[in-house]
Protein backbone atom coordinates (compact mmCIF):
# COMPACT_ATOMS: atom_id res chain seq x y z
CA UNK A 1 -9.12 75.23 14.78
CA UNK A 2 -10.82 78.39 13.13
CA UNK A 3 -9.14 80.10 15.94
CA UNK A 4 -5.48 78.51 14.92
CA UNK A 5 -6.35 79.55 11.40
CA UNK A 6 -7.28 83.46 11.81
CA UNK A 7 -4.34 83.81 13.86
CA UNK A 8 -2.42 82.88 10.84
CA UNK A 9 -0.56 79.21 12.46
CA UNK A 10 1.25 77.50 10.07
CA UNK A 11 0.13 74.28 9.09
CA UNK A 12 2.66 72.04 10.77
CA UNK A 13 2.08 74.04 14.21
CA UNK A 14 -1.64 73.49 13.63
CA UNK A 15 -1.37 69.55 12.85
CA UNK A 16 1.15 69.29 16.51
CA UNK A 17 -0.60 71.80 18.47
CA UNK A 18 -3.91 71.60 17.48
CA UNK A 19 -5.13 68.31 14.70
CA UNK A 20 -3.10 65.66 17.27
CA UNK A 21 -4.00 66.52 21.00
CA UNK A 22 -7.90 66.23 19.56
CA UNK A 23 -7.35 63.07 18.18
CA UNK A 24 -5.82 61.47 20.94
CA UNK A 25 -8.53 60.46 22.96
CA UNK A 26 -10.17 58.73 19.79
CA UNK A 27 -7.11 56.81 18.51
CA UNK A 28 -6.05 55.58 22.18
CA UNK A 29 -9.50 54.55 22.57
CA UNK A 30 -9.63 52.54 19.42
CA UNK A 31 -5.99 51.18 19.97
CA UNK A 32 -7.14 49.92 23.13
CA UNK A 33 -9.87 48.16 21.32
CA UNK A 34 -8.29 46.86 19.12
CA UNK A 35 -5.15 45.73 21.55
CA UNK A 36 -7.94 43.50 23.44
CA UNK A 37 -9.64 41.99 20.74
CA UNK A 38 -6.48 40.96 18.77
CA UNK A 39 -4.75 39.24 22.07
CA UNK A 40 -8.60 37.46 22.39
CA UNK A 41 -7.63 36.19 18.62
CA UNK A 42 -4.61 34.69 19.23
CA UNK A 43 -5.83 32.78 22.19
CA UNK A 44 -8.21 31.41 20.02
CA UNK A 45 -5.66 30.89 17.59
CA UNK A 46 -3.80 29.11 19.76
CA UNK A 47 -6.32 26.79 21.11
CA UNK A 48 -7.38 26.09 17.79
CA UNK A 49 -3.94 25.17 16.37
CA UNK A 50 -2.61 23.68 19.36
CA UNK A 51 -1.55 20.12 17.72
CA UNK A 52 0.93 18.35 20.42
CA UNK A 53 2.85 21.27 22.30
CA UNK A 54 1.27 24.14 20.48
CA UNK A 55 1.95 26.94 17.66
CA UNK A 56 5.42 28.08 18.79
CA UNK A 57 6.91 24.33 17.93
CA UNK A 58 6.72 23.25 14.36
């Protein structure tokens, strides 16, 4: 980044080219996370709720 910055890259270059591919690997991680433990939820939910045929039927 401190080499983006001497040679004078403007900021939205920096954020694309720079900020973004570093983050990557930390917000695919945590959206994979996050992806696994919210389908584990609504299994539970479901089992919990399940009154006759289940949620999707009022």
């Amino acid at each position: 980044m401190k080499l983006a910055e001497n040679l004078e890259v403007k900021q939205p270059a920096l954020m694309y080219k720079v900020i973004l591919p570093a983050a990557f690997p930390g917000i695919a991680s945590g959206l994979h996370l996050a992806v696994g433990t919210a389908w584990i939820f609504l299994v539970a939910g479901e089992m919990v709720g399940a009154i006759g045929i289940g949620l999707p039927y009022y």
